[in-house]
PDB file of N, CA and C in Angstrom:
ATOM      1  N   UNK A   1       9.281 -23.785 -21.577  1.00  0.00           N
ATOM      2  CA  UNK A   1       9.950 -23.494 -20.315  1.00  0.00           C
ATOM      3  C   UNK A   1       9.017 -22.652 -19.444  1.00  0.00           C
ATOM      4  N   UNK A   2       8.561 -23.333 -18.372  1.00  0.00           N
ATOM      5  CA  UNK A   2       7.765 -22.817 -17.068  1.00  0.00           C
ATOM      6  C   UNK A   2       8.223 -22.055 -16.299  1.00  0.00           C
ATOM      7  N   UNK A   3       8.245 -20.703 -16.387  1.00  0.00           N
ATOM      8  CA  UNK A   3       8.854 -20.489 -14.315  1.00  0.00           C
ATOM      9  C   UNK A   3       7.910 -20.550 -13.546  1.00  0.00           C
ATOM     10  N   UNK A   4       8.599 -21.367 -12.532  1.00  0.00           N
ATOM     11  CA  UNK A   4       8.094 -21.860 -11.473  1.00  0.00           C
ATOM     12  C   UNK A   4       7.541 -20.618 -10.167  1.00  0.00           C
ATOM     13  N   UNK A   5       8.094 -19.628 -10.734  1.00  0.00           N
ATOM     14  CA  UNK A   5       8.468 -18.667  -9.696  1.00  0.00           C
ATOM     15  C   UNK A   5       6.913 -17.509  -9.927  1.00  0.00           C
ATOM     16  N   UNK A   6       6.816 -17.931 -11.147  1.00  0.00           N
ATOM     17  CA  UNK A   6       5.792 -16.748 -12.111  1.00  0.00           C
ATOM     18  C   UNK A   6       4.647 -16.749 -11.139  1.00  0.00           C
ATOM     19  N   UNK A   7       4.162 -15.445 -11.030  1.00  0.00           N
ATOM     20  CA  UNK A   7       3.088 -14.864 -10.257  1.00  0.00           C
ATOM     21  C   UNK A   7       2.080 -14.536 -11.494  1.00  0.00           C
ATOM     22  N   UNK A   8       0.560 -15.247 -10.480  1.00  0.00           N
ATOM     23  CA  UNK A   8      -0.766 -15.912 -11.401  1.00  0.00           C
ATOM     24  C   UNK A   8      -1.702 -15.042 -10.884  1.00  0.00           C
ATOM     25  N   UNK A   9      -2.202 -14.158 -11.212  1.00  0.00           N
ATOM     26  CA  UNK A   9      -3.369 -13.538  -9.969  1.00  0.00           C
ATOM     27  C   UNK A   9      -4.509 -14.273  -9.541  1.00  0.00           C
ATOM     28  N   UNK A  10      -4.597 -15.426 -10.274  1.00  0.00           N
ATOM     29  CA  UNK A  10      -5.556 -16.530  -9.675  1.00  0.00           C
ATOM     30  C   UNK A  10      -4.940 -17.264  -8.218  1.00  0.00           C
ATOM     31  N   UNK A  11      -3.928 -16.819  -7.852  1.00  0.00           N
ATOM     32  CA  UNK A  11      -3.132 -17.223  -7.080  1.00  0.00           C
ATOM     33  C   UNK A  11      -3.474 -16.222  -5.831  1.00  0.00           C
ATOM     34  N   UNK A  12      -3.851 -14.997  -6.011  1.00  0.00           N
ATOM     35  CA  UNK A  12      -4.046 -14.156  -4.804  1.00  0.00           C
ATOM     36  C   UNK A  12      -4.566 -14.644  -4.012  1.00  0.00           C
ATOM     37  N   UNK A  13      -4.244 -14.607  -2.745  1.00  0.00           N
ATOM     38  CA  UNK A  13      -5.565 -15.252  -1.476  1.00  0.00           C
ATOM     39  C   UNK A  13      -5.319 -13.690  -0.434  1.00  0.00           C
ATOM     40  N   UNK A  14      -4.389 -13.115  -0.298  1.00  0.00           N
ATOM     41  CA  UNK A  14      -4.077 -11.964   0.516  1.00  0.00           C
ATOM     42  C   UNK A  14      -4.030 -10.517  -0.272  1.00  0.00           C
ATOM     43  N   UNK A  15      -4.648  -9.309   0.002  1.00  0.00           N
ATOM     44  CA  UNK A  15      -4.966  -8.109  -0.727  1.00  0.00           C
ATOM     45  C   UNK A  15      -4.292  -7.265   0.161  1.00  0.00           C
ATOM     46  N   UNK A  16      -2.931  -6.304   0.155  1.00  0.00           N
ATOM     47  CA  UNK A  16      -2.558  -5.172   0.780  1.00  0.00           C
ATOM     48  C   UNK A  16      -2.737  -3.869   0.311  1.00  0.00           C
ATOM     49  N   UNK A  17      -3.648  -2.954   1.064  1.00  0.00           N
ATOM     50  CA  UNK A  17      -3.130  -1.664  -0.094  1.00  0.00           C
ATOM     51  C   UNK A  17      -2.129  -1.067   1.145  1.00  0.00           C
ATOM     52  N   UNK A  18      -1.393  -0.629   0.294  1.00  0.00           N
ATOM     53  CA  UNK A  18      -0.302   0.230   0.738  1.00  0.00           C
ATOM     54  C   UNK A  18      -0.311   1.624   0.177  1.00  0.00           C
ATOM     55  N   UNK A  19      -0.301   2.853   1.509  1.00  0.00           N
ATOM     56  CA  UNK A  19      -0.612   4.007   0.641  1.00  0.00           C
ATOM     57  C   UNK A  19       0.752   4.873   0.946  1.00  0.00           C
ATOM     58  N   UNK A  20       0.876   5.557  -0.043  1.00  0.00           N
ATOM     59  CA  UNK A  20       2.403   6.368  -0.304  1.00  0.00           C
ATOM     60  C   UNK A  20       2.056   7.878  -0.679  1.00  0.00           C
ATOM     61  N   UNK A  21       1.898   8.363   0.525  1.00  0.00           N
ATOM     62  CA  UNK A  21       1.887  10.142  -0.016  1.00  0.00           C
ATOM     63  C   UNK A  21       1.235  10.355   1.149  1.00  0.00           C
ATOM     64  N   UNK A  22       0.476  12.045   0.691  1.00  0.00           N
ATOM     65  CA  UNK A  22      -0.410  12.743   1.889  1.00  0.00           C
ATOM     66  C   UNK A  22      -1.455  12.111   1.216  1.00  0.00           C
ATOM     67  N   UNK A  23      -2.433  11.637   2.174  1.00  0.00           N
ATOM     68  CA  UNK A  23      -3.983  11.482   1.931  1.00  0.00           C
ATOM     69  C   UNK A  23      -4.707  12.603   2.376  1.00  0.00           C
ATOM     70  N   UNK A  24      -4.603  13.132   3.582  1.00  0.00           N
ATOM     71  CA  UNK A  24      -5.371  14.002   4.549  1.00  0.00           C
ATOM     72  C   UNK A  24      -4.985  15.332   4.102  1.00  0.00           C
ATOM     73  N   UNK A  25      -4.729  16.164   3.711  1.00  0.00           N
ATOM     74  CA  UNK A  25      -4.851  18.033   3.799  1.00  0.00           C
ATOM     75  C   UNK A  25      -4.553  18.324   5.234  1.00  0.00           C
ATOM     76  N   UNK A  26      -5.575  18.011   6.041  1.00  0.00           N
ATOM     77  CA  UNK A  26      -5.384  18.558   7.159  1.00  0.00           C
ATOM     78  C   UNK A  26      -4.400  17.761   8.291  1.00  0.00           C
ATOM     79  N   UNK A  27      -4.207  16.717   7.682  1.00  0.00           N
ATOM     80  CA  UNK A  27      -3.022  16.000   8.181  1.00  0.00           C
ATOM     81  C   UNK A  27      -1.987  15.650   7.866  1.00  0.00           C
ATOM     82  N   UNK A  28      -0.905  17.023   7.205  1.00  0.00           N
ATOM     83  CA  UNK A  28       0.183  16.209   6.568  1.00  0.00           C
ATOM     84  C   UNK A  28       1.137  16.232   6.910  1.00  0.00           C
ATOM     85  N   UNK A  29       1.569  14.995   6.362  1.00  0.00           N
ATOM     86  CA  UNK A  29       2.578  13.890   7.022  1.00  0.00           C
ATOM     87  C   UNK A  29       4.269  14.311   6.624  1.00  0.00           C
ATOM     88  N   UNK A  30       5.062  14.266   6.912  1.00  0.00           N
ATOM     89  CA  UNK A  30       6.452  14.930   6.773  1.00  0.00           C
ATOM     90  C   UNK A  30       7.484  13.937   6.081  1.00  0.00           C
ATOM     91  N   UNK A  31       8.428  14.145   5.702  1.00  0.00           N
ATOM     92  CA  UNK A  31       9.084  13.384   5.277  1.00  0.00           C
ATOM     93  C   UNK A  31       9.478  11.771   5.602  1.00  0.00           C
ATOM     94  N   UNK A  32      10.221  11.742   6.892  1.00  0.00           N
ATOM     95  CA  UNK A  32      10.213  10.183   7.535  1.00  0.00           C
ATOM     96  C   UNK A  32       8.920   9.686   7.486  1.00  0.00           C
ATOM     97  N   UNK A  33       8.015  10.225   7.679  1.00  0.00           N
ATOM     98  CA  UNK A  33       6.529   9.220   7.902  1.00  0.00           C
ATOM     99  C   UNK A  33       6.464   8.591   6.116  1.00  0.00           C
ATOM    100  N   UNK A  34       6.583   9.071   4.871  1.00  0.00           N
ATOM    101  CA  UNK A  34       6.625   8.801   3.852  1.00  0.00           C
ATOM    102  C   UNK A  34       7.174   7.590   3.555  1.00  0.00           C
ATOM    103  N   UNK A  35       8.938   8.084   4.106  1.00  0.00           N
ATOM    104  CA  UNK A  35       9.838   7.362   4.024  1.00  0.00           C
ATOM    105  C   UNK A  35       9.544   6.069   4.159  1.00  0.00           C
ATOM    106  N   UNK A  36       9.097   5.734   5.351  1.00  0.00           N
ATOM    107  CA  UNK A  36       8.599   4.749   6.244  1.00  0.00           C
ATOM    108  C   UNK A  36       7.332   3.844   5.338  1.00  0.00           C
ATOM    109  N   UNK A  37       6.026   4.611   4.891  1.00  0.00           N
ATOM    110  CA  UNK A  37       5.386   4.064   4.152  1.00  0.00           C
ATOM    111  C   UNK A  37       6.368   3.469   2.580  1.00  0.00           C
ATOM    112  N   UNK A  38       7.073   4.146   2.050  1.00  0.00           N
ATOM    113  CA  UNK A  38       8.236   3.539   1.021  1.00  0.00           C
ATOM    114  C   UNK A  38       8.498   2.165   1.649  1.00  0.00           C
ATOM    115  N   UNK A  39       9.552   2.116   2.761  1.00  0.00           N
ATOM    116  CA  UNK A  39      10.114   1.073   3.722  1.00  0.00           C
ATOM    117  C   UNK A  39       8.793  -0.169   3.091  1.00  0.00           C
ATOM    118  N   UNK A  40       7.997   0.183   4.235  1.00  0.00           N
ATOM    119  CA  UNK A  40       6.764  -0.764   4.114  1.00  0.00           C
ATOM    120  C   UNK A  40       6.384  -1.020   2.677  1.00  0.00           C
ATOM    121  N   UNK A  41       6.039  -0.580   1.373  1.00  0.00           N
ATOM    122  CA  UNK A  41       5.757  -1.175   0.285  1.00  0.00           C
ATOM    123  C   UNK A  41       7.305  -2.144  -0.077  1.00  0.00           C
ATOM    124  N   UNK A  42       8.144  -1.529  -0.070  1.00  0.00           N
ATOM    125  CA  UNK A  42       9.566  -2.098  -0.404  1.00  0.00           C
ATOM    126  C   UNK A  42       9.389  -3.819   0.640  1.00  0.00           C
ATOM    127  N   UNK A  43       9.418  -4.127   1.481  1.00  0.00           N
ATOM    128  CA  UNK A  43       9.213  -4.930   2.439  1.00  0.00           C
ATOM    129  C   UNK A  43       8.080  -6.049   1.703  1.00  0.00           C
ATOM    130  N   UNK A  44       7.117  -5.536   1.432  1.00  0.00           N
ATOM    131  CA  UNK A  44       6.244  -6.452   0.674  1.00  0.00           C
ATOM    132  C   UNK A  44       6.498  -6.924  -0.304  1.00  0.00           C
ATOM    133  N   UNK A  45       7.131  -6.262  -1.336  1.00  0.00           N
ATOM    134  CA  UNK A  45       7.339  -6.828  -2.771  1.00  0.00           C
ATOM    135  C   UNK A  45       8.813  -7.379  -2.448  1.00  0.00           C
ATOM    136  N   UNK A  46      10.135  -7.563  -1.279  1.00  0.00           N
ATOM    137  CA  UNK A  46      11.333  -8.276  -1.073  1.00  0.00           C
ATOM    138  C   UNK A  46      10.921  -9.111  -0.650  1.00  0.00           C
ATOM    139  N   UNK A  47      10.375  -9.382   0.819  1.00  0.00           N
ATOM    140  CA  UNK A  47      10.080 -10.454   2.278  1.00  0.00           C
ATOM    141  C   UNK A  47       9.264 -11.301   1.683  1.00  0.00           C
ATOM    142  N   UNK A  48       9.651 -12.768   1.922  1.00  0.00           N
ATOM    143  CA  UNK A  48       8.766 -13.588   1.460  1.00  0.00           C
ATOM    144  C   UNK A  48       7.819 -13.926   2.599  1.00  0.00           C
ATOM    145  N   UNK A  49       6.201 -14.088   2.328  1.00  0.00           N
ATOM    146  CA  UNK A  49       6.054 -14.302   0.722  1.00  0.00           C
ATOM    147  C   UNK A  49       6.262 -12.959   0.008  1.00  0.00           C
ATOM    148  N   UNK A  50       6.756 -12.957  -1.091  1.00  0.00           N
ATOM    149  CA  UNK A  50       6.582 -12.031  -2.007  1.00  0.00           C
ATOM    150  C   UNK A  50       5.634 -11.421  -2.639  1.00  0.00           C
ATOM    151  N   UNK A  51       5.066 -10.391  -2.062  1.00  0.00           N
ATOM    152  CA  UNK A  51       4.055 -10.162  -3.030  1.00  0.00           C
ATOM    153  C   UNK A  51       4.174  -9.273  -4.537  1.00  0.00           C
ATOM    154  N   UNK A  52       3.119  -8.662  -5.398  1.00  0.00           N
ATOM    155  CA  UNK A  52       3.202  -8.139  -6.458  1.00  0.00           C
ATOM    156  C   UNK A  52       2.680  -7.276  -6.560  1.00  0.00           C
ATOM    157  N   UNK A  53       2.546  -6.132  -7.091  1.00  0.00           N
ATOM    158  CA  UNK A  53       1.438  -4.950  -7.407  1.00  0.00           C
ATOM    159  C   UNK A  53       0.815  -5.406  -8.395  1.00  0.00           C
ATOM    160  N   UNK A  54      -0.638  -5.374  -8.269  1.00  0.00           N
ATOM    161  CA  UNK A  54      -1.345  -5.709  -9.144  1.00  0.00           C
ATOM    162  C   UNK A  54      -2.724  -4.741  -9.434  1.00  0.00           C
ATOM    163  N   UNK A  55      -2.507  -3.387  -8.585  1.00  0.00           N
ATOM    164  CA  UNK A  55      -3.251  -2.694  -8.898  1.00  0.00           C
ATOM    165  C   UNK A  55      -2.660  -0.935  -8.740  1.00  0.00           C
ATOM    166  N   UNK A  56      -2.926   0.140  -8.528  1.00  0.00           N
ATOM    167  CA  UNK A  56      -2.091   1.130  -8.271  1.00  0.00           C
ATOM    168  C   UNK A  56      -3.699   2.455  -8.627  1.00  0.00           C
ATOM    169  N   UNK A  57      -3.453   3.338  -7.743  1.00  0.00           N
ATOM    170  CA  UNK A  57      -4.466   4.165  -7.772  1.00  0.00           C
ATOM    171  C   UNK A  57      -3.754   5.436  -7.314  1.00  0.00           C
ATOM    172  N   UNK A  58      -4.313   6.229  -7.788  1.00  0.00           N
ATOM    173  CA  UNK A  58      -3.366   7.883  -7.735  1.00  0.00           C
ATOM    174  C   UNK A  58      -4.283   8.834  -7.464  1.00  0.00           C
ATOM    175  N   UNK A  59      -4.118   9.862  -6.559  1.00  0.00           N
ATOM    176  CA  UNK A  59      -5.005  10.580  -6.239  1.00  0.00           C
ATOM    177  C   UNK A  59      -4.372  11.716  -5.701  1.00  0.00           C
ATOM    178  N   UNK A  60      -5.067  12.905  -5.768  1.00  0.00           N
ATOM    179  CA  UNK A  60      -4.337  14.005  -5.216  1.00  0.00           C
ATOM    180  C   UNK A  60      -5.256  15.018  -4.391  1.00  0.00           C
ATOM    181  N   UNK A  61      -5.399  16.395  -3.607  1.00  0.00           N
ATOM    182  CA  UNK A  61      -5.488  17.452  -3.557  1.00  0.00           C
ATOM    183  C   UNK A  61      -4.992  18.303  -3.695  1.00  0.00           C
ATOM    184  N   UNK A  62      -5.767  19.537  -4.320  1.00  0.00           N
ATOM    185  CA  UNK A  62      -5.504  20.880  -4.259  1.00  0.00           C
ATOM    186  C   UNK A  62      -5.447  21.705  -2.482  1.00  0.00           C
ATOM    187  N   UNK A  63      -4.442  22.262  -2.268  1.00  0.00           N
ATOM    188  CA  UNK A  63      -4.706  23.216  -1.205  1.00  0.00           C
ATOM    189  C   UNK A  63      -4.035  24.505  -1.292  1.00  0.00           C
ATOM    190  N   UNK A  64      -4.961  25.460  -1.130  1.00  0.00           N
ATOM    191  CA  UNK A  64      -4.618  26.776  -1.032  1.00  0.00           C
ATOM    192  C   UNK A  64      -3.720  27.163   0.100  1.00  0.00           C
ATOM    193  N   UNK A  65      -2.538  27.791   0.261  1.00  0.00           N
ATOM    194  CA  UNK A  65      -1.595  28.281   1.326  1.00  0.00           C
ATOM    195  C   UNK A  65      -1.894  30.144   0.542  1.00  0.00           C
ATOM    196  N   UNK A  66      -2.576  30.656   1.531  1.00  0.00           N
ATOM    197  CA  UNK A  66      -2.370  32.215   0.753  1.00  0.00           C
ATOM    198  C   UNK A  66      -2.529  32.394  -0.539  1.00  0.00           C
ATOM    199  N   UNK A  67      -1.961  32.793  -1.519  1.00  0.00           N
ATOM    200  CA  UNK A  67      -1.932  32.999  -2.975  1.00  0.00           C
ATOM    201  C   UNK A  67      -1.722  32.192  -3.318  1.00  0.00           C
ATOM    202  N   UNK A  68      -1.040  30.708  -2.981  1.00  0.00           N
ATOM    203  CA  UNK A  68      -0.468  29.758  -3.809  1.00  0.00           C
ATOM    204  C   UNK A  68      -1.148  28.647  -3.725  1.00  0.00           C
ATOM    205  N   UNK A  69      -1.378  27.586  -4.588  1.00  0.00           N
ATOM    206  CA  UNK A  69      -2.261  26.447  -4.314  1.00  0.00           C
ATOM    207  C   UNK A  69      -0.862  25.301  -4.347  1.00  0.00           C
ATOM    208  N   UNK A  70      -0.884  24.573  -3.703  1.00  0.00           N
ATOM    209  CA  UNK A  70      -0.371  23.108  -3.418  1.00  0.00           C
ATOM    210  C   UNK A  70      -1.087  22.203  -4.023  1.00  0.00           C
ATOM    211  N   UNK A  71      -0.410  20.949  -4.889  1.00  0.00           N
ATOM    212  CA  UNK A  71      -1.482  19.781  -4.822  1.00  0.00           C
ATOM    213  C   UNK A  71      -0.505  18.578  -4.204  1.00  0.00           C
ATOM    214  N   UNK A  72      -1.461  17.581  -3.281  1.00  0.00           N
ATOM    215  CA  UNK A  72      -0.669  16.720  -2.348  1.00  0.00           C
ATOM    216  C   UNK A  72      -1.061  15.427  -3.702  1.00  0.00           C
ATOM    217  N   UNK A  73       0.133  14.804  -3.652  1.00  0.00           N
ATOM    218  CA  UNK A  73      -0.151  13.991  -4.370  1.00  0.00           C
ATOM    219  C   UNK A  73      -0.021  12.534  -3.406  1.00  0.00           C
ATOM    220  N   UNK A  74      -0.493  10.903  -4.101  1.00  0.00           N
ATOM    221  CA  UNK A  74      -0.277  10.283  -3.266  1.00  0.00           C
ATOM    222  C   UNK A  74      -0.676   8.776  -4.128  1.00  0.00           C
ATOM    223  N   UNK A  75      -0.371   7.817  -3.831  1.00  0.00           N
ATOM    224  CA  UNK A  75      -0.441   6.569  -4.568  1.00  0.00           C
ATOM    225  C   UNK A  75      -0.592   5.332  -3.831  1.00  0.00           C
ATOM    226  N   UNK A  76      -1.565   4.729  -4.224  1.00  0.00           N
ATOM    227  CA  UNK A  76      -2.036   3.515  -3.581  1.00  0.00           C
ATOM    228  C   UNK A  76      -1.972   2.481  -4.183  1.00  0.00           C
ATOM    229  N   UNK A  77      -0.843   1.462  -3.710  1.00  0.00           N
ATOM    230  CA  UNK A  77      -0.432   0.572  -4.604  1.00  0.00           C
ATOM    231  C   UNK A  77      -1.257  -0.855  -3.756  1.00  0.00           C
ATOM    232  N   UNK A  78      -2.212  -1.941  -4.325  1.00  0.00           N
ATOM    233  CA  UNK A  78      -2.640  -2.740  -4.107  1.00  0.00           C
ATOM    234  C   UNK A  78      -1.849  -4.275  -4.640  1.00  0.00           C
ATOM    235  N   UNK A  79      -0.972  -4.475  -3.273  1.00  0.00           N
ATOM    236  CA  UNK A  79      -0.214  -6.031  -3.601  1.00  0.00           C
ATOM    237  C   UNK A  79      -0.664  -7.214  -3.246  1.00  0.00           C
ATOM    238  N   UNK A  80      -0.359  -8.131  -4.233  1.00  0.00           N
ATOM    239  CA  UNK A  80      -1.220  -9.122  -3.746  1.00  0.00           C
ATOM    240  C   UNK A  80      -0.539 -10.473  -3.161  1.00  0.00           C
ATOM    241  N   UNK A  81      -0.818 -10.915  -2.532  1.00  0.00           N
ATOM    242  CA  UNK A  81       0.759 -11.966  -2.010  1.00  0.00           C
ATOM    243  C   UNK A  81      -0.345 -13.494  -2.407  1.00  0.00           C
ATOM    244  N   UNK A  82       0.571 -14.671  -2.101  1.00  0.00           N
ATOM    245  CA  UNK A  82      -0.089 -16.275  -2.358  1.00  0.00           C
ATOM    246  C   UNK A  82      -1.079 -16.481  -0.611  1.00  0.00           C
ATOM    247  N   UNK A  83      -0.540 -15.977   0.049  1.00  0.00           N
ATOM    248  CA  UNK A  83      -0.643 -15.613   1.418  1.00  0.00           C
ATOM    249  C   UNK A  83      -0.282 -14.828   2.359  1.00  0.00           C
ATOM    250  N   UNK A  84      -1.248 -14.790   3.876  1.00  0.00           N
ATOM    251  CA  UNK A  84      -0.768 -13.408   4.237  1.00  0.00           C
ATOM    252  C   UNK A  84       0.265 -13.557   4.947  1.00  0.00           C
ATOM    253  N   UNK A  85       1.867 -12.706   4.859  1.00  0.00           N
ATOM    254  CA  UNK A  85       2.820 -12.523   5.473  1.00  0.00           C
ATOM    255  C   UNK A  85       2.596 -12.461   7.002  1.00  0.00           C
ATOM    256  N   UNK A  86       3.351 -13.512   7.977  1.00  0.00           N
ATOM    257  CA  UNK A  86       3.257 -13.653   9.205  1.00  0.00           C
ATOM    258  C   UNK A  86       3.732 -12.523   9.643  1.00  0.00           C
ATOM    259  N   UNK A  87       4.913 -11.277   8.942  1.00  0.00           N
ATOM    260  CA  UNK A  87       5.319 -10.571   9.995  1.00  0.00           C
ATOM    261  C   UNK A  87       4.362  -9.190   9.741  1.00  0.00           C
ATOM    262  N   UNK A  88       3.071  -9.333   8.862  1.00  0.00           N
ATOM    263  CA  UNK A  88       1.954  -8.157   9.276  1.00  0.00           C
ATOM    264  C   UNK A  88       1.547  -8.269  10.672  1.00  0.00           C
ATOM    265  N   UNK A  89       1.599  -9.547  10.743  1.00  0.00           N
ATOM    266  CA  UNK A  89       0.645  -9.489  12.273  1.00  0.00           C
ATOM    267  C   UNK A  89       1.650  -9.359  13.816  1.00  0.00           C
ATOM    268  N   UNK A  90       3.046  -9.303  13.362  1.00  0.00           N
ATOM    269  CA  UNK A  90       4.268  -8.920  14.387  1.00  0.00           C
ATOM    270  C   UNK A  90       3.357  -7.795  15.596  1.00  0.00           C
ATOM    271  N   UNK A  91       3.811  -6.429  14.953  1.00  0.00           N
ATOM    272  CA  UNK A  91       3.483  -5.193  15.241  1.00  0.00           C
ATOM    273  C   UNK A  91       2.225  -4.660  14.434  1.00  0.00           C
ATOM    274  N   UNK A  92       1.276  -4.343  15.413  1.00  0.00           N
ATOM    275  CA  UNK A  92       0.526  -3.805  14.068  1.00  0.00           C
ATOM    276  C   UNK A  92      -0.029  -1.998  14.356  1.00  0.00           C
ATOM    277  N   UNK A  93       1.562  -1.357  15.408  1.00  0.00           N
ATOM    278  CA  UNK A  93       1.894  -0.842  15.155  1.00  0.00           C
ATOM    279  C   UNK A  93       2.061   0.218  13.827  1.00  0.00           C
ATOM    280  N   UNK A  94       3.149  -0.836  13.512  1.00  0.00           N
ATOM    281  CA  UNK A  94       4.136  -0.404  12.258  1.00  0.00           C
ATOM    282  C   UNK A  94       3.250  -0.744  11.064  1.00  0.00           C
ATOM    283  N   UNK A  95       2.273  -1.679  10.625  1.00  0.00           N
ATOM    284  CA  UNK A  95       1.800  -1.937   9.507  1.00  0.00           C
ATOM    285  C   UNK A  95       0.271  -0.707   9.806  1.00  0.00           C
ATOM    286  N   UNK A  96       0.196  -0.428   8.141  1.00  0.00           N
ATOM    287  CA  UNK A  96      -0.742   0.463   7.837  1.00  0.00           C
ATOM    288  C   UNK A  96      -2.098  -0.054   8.033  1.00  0.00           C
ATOM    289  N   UNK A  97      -2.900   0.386   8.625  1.00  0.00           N
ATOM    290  CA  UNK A  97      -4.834  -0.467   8.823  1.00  0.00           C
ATOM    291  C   UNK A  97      -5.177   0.963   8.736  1.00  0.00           C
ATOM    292  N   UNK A  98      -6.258   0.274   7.500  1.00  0.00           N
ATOM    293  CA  UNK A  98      -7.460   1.385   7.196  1.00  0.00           C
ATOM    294  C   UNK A  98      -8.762   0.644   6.960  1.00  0.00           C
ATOM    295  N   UNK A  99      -9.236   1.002   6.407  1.00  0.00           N
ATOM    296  CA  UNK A  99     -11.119   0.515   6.432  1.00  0.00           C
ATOM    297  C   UNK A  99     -11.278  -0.110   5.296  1.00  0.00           C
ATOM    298  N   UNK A 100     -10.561   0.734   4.106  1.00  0.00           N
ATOM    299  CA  UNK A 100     -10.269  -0.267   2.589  1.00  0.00           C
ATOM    300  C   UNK A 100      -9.621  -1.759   2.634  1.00  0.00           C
ATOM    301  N   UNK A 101      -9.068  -2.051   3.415  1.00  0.00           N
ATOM    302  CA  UNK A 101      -8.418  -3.390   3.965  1.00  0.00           C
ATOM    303  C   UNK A 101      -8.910  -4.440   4.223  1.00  0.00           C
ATOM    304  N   UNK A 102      -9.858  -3.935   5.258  1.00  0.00           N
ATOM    305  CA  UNK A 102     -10.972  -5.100   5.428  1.00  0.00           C
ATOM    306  C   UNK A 102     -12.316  -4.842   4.338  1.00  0.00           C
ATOM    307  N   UNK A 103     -12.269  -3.573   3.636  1.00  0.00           N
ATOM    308  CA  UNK A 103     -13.204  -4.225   2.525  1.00  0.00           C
ATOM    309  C   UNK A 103     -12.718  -4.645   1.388  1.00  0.00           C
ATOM    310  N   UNK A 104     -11.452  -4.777   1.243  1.00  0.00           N
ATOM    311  CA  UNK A 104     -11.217  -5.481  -0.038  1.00  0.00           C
ATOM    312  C   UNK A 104     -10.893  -6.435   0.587  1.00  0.00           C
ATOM    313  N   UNK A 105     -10.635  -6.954   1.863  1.00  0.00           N
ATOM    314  CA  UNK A 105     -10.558  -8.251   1.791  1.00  0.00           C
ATOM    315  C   UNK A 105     -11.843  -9.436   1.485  1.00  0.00           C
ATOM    316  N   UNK A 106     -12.725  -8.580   2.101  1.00  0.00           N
ATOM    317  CA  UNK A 106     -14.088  -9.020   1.974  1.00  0.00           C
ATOM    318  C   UNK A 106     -14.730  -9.212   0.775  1.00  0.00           C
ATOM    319  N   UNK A 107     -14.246  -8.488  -0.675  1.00  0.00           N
ATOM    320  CA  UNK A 107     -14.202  -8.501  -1.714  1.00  0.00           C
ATOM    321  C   UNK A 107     -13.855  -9.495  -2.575  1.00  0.00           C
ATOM    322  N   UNK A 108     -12.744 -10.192  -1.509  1.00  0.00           N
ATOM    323  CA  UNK A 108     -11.760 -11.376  -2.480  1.00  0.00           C
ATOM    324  C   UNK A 108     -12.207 -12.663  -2.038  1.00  0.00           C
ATOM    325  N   UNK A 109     -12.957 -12.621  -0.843  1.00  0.00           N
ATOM    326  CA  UNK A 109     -13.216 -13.916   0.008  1.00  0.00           C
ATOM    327  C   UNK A 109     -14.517 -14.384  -1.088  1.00  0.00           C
TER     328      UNK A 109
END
């Protein structure tokens, strides 16, 4: 018994990373902006096409506030779809573009 449905990573042709947390120290981001990046990974792995996580990267900083140190934590989940979803290119606004994007796409080509 085949599912038909089963996701192949030989199948990837489209690479998203999607990032979830503070990246920047000196730029951090507040709750709704998070939220929102959540929204957006959630959106990829429901909206067809469907994509999958097929990679995930975690990273953090330390920052000192006075006596106390903070660490920002943050997670970069890399999904991979059969193709690229027409409604990235809606608003591109609302969808996340960074520099890793176009080099992993360049990676897969």
């Amino acid at each position: 018994m085949s599912d038909t449905n089963a996701f192949d990573i030989a199948d990837v042709r489209y690479l998203k990373r999607v990032v979830v947390g503070n990246t920047d120290p000196a730029n951090m981001r507040d709750e709704s902006v998070i939220q929102k990046q959540m929204d957006y990974l959630n959106r990829c792995l429901s909206e067809n096409p469907k994509g999958c996580i097929v990679g995930k990267e975690k990273g953090f900083h330390v920052v000192r506030l006075g006596e106390h140190q903070i660490a920002l934590e943050y997670v970069a989940y890399h999904v991979g779809f059969k193709r690229k979803p027409v409604w990235m290119d809606e608003d591109p606004n609302k969808t996340q573009v960074s520099e890793m994007d176009s080099l992993l796409q360049q990676l897969i080509k």
